[in-house]
Protein backbone atom coordinates (compact mmCIF):
# COMPACT_ATOMS: atom_id res chain seq x y z
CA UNK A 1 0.00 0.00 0.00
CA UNK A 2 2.93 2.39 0.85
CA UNK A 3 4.19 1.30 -2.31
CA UNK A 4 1.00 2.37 -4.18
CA UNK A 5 0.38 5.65 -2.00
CA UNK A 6 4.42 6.85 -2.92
CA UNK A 7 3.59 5.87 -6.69
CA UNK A 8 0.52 7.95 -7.24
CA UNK A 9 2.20 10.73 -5.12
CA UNK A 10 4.92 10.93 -7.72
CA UNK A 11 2.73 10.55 -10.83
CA UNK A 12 0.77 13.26 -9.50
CA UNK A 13 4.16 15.72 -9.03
CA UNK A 14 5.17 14.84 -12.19
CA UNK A 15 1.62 15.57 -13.88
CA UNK A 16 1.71 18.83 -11.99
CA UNK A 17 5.26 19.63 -13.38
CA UNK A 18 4.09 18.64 -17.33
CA UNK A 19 0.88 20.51 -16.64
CA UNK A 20 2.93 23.57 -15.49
CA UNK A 21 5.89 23.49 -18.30
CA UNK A 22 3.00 22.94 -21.12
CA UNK A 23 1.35 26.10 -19.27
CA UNK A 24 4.93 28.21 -19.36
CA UNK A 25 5.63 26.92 -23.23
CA UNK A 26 1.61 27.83 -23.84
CA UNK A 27 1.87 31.59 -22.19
CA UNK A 28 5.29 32.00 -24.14
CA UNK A 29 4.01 31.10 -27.98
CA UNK A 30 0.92 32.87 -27.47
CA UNK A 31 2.97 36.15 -26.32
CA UNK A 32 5.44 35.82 -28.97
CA UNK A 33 2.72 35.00 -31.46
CA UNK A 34 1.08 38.45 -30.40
CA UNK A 35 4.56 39.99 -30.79
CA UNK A 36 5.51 38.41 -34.06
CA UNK A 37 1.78 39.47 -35.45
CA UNK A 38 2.01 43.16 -34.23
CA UNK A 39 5.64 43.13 -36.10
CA UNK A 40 4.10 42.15 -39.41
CA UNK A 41 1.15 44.71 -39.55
CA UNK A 42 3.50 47.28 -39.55
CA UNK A 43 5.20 45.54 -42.96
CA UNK A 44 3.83 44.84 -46.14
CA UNK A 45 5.16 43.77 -49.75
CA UNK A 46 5.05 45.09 -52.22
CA UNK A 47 5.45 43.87 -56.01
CA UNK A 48 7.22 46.17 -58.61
CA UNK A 49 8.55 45.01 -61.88
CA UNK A 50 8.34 41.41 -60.87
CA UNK A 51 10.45 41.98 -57.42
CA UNK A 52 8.73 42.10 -53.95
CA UNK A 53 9.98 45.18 -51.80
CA UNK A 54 9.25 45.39 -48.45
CA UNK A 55 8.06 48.30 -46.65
CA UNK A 56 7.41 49.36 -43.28
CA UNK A 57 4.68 51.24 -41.98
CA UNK A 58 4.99 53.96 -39.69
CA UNK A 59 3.06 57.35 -38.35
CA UNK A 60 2.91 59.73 -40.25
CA UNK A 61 4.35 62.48 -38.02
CA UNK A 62 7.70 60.76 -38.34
CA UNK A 63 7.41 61.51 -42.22
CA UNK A 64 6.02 64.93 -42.15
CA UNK A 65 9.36 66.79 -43.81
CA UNK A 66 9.94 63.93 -46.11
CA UNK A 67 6.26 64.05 -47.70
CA UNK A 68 5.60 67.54 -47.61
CA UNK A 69 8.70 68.17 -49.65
CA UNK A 70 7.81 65.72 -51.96
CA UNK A 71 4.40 67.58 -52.51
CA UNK A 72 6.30 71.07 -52.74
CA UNK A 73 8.90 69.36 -55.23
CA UNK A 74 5.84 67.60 -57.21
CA UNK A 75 3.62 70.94 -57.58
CA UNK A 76 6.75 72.73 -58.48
CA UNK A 77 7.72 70.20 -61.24
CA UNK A 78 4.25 69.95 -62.51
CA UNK A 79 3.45 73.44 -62.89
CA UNK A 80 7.07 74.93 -64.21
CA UNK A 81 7.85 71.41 -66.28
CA UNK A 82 6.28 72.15 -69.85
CA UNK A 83 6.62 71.28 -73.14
CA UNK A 84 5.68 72.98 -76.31
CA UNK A 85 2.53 71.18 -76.46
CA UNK A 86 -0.84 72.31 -75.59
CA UNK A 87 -2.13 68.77 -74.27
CA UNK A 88 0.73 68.30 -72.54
CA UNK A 89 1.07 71.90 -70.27
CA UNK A 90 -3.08 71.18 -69.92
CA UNK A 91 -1.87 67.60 -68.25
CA UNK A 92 0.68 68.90 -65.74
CA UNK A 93 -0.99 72.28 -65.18
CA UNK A 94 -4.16 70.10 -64.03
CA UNK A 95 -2.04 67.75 -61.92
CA UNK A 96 -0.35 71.10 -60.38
CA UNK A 97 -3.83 72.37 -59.34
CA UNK A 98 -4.98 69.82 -57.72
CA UNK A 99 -1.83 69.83 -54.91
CA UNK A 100 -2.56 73.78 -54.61
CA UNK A 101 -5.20 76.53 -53.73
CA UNK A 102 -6.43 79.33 -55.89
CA UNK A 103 -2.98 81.39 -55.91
CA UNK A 104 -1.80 78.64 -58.28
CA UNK A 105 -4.97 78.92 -60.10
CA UNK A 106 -4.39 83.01 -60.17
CA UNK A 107 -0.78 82.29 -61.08
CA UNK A 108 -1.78 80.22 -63.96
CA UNK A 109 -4.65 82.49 -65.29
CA UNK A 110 -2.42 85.31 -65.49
CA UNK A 111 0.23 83.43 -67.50
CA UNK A 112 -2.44 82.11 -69.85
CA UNK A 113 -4.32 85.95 -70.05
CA UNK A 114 -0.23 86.95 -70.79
CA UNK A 115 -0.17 84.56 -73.37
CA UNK A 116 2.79 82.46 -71.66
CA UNK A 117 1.48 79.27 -72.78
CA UNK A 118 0.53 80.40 -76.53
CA UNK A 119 4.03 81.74 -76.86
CA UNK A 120 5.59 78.31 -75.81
CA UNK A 121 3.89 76.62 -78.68
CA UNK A 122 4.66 79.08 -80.95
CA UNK A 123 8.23 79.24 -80.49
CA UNK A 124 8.51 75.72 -79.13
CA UNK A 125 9.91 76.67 -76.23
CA UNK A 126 10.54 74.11 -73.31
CA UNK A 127 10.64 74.37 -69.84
CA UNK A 128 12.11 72.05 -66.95
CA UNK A 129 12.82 72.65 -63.72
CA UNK A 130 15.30 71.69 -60.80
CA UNK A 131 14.72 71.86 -57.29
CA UNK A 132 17.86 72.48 -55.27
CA UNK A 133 16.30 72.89 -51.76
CA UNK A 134 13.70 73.58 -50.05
CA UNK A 135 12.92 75.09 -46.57
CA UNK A 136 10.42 73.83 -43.70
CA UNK A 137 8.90 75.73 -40.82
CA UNK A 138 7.31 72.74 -39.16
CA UNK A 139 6.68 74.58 -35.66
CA UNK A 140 3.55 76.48 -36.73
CA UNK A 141 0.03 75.13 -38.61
CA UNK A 142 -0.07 75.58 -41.58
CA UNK A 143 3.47 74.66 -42.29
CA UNK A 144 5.84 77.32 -43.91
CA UNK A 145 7.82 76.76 -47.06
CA UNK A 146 10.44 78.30 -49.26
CA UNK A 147 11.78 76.45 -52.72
CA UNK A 148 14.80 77.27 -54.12
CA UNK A 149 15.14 76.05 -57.91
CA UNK A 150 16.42 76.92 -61.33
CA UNK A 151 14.67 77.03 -64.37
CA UNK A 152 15.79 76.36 -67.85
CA UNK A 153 14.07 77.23 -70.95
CA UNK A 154 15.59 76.06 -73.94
CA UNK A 155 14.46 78.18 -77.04
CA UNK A 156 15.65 77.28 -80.66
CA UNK A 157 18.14 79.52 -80.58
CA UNK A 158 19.22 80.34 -76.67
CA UNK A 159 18.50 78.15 -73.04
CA UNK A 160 18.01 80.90 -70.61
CA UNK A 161 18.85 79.23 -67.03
CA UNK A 162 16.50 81.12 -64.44
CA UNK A 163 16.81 81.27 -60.30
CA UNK A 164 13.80 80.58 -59.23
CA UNK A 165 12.21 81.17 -55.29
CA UNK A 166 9.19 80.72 -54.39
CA UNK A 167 7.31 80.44 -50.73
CA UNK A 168 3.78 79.64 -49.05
CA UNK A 169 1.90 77.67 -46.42
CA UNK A 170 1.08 73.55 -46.64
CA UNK A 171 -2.13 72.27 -44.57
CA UNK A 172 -3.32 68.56 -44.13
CA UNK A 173 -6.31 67.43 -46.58
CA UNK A 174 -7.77 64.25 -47.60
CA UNK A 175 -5.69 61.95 -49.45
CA UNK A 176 -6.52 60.95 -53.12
CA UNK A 177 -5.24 59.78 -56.35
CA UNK A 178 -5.13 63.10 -57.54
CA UNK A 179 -3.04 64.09 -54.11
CA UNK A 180 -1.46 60.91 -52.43
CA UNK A 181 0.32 63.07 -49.57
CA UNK A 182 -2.28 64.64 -48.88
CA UNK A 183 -1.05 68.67 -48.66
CA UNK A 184 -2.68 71.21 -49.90
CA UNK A 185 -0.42 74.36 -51.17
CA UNK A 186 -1.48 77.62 -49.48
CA UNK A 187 -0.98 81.64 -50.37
CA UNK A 188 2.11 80.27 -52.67
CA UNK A 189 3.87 83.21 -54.19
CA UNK A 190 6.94 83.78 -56.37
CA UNK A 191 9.76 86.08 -54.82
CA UNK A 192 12.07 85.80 -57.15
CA UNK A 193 12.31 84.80 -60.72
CA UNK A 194 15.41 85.98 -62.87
CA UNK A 195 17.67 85.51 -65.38
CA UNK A 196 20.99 84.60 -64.08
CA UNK A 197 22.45 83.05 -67.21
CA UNK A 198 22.14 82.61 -71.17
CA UNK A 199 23.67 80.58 -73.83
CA UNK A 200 23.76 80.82 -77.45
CA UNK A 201 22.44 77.39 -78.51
């Protein structure tokens, strides 16, 4: 009976000691599971030209210089990036507008009522642009900008390089296809747009 007693005594410690490792091991996937899952929200694939990337997701106050750049750098090449091709100035003018207020709009109608545009065409005239900085006041909302940049224009018979600074005010709106960071322009004026060099072509 001792015998008996002592045996079931020691199948019931070592139940209790299987029953509490499988418990530990149990608690420990399940936390690391957790862990593991949180880690691969914030990542995702993705597929370009037949080659996964991956990418990381984070908030977006981490990438507030980075993407409002971007959306200064796009508007700027959109609007000041034109060709000698009425379709063409139509497409990027319209892509411009969309990442800006109405002081692009009044920008633009005062080029067209100038004739700007017609005169490109005519004396197929085209236009790029280069953005060499640009300047962030992050502190206060809306956020400040300036853009520093040089134009050239390449005429048949000249390319007239241009320095080119303009400023204004960025504020958060909806994102779309139209306007993936979701800025929105603001009060953008020109300060300065000159002449600082021409070449014979």
């Amino acid at each position: 009976m001792k015998n008996i007693d002592t045996a079931f005594r020691y199948i019931r410690l070592v139940s209790l000691a299987v029953i509490l490792g499988l418990s530990v091991v149990t608690c420990v996937a399940i936390y690391k599971g957790y862990e593991y899952s949180g880690a691969a929200q914030d990542r995702l694939y993705v597929l370009i030209n037949g080659k996964a990337l991956e990418a990381y997701a984070s908030d977006r106050k981490e990438n507030i210089p980075v993407e409002v750049r971007d959306h200064v750098q796009m508007f700027h090449q959109y609007f000041f990036t034109l060709s000698p091709d009425e379709s063409n100035i139509k497409e990027n003018i319209t892509k411009a507008l969309y990442l800006a207020d109405g002081s692009a709009k009044r920008m633009y109608d005062d080029l067209t009522e100038k004739n700007y545009y017609g005169n490109l065409i005519s004396g197929n005239v085209s236009q790029t642009i280069r953005v060499d900085s640009i300047q962030l006041k992050l502190d206060d909302y809306p956020y400040s900008f300036r853009c520093f940049a040089k134009q050239e224009i390449t005429r048949p018979t000249s390319t007239v390089i241009r320095n080119l600074i303009t400023e204004g005010f960025v504020r958060n709106v909806a994102r779309s296809s139209n306007n993936p960071h979701g800025f929105l322009i603001e009060r953008w004026t020109t300060l300065e747009n000159r002449d600082i060099n021409v070449k014979s072509r």
